[in-house]
C-alpha atoms as a PDB file:
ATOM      1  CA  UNK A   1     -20.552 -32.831  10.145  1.00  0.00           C
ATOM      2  CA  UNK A   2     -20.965 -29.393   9.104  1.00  0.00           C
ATOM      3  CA  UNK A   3     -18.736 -27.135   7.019  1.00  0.00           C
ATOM      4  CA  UNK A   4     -17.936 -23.484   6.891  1.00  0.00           C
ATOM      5  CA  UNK A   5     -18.227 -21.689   3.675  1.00  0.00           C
ATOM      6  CA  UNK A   6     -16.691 -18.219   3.261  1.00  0.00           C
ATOM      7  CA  UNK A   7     -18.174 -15.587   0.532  1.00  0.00           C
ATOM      8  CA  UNK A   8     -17.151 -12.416  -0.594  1.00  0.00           C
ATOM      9  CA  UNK A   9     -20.326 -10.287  -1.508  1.00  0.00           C
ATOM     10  CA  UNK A  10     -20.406  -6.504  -1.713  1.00  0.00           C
ATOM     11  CA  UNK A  11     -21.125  -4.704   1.129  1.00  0.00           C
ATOM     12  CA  UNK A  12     -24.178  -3.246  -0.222  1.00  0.00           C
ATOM     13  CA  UNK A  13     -26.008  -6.375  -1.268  1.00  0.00           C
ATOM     14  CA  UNK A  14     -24.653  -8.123   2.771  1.00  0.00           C
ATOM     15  CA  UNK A  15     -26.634  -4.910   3.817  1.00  0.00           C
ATOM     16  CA  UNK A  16     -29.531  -5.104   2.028  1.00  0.00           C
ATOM     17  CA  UNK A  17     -29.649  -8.914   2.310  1.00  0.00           C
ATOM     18  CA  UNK A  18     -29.663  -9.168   5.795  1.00  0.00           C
ATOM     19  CA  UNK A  19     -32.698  -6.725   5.934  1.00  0.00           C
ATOM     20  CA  UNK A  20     -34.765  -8.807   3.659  1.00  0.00           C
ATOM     21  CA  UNK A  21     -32.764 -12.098   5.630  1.00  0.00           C
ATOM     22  CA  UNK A  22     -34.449 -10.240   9.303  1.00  0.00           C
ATOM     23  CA  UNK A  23     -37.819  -9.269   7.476  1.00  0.00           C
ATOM     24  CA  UNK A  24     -38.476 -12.655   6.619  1.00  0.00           C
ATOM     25  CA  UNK A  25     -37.147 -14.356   9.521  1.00  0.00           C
ATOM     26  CA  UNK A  26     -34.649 -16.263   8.440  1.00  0.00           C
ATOM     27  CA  UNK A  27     -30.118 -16.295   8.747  1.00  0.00           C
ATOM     28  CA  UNK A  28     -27.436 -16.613   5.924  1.00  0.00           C
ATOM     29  CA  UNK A  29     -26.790 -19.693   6.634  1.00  0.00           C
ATOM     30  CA  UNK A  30     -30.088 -20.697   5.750  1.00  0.00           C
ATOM     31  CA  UNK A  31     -29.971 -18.476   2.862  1.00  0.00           C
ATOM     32  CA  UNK A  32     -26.643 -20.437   1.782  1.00  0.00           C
ATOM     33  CA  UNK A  33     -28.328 -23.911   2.590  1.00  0.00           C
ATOM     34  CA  UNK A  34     -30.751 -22.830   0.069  1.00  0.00           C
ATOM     35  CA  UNK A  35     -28.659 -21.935  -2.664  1.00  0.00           C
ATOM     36  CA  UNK A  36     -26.325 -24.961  -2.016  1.00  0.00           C
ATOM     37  CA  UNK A  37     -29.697 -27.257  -2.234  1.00  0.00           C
ATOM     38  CA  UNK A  38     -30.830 -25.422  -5.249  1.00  0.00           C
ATOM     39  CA  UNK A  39     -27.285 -26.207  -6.866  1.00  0.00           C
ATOM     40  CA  UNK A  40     -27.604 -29.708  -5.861  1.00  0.00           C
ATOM     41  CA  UNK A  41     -31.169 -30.368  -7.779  1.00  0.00           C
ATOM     42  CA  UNK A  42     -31.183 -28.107 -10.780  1.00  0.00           C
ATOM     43  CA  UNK A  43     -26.888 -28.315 -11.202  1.00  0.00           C
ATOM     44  CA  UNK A  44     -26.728 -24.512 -12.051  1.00  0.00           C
ATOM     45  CA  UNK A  45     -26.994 -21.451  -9.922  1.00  0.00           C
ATOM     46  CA  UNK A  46     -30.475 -18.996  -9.379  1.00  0.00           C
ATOM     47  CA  UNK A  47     -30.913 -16.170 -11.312  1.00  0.00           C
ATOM     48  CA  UNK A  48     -33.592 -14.159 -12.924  1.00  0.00           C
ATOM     49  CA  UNK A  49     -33.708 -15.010 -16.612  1.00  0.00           C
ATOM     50  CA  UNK A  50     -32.085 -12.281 -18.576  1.00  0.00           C
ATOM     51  CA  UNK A  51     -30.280 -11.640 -16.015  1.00  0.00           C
ATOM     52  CA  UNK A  52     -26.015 -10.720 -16.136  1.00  0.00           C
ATOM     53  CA  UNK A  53     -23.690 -13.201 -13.553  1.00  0.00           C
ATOM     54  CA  UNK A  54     -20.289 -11.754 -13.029  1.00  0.00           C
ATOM     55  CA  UNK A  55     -18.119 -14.025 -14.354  1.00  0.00           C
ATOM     56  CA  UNK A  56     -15.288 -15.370 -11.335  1.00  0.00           C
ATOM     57  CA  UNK A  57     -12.152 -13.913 -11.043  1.00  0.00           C
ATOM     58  CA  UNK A  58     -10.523 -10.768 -11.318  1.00  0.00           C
ATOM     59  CA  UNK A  59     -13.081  -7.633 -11.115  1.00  0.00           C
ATOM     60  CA  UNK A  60     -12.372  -4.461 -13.098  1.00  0.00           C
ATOM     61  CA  UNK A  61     -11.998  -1.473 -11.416  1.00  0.00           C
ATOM     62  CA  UNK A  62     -14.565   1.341 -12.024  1.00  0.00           C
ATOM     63  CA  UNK A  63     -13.054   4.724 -13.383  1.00  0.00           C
ATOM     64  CA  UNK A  64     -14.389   6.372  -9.729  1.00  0.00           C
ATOM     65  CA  UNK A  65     -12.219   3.369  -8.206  1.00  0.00           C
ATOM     66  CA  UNK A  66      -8.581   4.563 -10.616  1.00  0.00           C
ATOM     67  CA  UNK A  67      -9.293   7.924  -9.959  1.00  0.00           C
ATOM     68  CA  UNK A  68      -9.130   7.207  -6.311  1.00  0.00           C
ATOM     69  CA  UNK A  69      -6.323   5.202  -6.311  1.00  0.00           C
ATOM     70  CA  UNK A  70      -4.607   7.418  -9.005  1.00  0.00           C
ATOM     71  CA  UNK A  71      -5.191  10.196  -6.350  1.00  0.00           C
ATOM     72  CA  UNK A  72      -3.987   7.962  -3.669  1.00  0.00           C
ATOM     73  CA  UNK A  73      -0.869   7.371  -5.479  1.00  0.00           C
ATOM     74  CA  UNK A  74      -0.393  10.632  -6.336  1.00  0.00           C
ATOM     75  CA  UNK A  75       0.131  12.416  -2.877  1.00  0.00           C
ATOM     76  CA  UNK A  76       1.996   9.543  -1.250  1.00  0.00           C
ATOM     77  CA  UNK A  77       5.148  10.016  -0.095  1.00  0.00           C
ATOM     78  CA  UNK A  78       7.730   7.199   1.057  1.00  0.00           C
ATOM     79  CA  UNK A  79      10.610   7.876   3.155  1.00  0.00           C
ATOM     80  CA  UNK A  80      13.902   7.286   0.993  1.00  0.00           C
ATOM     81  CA  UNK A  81      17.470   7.057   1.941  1.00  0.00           C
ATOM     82  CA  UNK A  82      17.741  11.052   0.635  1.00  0.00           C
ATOM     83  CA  UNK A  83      14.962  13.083   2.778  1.00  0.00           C
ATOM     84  CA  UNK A  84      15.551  15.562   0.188  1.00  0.00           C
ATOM     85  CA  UNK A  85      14.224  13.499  -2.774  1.00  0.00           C
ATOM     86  CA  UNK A  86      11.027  11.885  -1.587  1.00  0.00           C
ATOM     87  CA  UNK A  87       9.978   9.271  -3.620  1.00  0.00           C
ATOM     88  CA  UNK A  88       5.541   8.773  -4.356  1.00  0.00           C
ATOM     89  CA  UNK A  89       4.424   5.322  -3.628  1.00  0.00           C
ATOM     90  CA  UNK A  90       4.278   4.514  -7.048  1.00  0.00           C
ATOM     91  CA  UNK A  91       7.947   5.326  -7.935  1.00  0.00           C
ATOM     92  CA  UNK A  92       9.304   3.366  -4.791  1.00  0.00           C
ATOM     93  CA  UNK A  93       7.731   0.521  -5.828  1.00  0.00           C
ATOM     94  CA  UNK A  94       8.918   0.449  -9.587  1.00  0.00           C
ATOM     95  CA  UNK A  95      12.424   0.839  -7.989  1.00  0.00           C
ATOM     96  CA  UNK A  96      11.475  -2.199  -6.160  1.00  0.00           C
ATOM     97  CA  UNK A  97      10.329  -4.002  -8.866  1.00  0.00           C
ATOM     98  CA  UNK A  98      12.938  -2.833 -11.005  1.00  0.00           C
ATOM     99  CA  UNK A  99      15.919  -4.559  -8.028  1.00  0.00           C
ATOM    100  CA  UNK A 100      13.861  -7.769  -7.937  1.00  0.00           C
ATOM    101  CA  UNK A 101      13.831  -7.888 -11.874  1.00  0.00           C
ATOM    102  CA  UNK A 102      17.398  -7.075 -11.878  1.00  0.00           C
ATOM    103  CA  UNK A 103      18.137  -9.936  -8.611  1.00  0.00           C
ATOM    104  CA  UNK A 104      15.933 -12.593 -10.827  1.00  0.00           C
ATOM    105  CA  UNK A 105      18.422 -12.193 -14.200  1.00  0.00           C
ATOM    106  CA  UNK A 106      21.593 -11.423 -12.009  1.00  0.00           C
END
């Protein structure tokens, strides 16, 4: 029986991957059978030698990527009880945090 895997891989490299993937007539699911088989017989995963794997888990943001979401942030605006006092994204949701906090210790 066969098993679905999903992967998250940067749009870029699914791009350029399934170029290469076309050009040499073959699927990603062949690509992944590969990999998976490779894993199996050598028990660790292809890479060029000198070459830097991301370690798993959490991914730093660039400083492009907090500028943007700094930006973001910035001009949001939130509806509030008080349409006179708008409230940016980032303030609502301290006040948020800040009535869960206070809900937890209460």
């Amino acid at each position: 029986m066969d098993a679905i895997v999903t992967a998250r891989v940067p749009a870029e490299v699914k791009e350029q991957g399934g170029e290469i993937l076309r050009e040499i007539g073959a699927t990603p699911t062949q690509l992944v059978n590969a990999a998976y088989a490779y894993l199996l017989a050598e028990r660790r995963l292809p890479r060029e030698e000198g070459a830097a794997t991301p370690e798993p888990g959490h991914r730093a943001l660039s400083p492009a990527q907090r500028e943007r979401i700094r930006s973001s942030l910035a001009v949001m605006r939130v509806s509030t009880a008080d349409p006179n006092d708008p409230q940016t994204f980032e303030e609502q949701l301290n006040d948020a945090r800040s009535e869960r906090y206070a809900a937890y210790l209460g």
